[in-house]
Protein backbone atom coordinates (compact mmCIF):
# COMPACT_ATOMS: atom_id res chain seq x y z
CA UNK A 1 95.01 89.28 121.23
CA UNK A 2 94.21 90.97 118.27
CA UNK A 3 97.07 91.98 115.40
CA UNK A 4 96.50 93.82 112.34
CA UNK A 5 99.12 95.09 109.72
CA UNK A 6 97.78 97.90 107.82
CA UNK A 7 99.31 100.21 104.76
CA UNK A 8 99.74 103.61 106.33
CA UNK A 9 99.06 105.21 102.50
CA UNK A 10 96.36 103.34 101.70
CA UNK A 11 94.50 102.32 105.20
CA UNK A 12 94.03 98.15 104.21
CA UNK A 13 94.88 95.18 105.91
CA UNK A 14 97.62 93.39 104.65
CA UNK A 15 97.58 91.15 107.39
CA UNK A 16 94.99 90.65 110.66
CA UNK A 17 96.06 87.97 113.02
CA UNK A 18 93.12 87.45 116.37
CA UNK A 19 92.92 85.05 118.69
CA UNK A 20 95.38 82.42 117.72
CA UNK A 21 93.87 82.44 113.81
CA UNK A 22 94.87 84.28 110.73
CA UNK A 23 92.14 85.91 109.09
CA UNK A 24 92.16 86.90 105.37
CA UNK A 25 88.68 88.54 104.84
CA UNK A 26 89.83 91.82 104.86
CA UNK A 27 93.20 91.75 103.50
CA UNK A 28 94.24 93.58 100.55
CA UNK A 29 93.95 91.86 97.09
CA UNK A 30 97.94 92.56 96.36
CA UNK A 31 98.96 90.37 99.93
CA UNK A 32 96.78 87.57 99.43
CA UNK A 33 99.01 84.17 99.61
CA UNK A 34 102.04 86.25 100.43
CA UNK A 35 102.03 87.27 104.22
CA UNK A 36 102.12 85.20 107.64
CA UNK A 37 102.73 86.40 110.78
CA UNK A 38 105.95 85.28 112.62
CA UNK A 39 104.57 83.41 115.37
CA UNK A 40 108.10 82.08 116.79
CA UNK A 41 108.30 85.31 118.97
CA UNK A 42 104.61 85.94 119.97
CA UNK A 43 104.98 85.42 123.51
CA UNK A 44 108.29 87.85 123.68
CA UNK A 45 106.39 90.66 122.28
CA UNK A 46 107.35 90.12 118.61
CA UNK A 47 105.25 90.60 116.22
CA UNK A 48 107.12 90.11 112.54
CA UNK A 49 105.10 90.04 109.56
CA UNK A 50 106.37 88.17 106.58
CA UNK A 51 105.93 89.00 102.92
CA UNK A 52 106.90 86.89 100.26
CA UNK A 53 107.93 87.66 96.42
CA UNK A 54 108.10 91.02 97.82
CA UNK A 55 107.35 93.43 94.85
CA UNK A 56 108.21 97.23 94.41
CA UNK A 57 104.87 98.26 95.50
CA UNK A 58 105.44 96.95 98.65
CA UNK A 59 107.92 99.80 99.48
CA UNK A 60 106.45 102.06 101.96
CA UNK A 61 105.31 102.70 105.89
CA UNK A 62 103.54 99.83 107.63
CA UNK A 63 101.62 99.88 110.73
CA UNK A 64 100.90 97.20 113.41
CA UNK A 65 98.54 97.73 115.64
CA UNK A 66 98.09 95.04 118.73
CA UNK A 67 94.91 95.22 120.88
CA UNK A 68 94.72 92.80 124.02
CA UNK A 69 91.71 93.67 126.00
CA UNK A 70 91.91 96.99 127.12
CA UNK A 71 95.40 97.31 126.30
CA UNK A 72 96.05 99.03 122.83
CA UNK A 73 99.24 99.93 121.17
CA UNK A 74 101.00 100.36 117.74
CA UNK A 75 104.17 100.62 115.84
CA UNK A 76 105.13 101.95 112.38
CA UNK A 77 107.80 100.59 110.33
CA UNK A 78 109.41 101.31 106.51
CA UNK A 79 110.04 99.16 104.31
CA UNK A 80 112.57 99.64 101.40
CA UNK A 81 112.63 97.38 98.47
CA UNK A 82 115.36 97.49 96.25
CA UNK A 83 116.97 95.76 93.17
């Protein structure tokens, strides 16, 4: 299984999660040390990434997109940071 979180403005990886590993190769200079994927939930379907010392430049759409074989599907999501 194959998981990737990507920024829908700017097209990067802010997190890529395949085959049981986390891989930080491609991942955006402003996420690295400050994103894991939830794994608690992986076999229900859920796919939560977490970002720490969230800053205001992490406001904005988010896409995950899960691959498993031939099986493809993704998900957008918004997030709002405030104060």
């Amino acid at each position: 299984m194959e998981v990737r979180w990507i920024r829908d403005k700017f097209s990067e990886t802010v997190h890529h999660y395949h085959n049981g590993q986390d891989l930080y190769g491609e991942q955006m200079e402003a996420y690295v040390g400050r994103t894991e994927l939830v794994r608690d939930g992986l076999s229900a379907g859920s796919l939560d990434l977490r970002i720490t010392r969230l800053r205001p430049s992490d406001d904005g759409v988010y896409i995950c997109t899960v691959g498993d074989g031939d099986a493809y599907d993704e998900a957008t999501g918004h997030l709002e940071v405030s104060g």
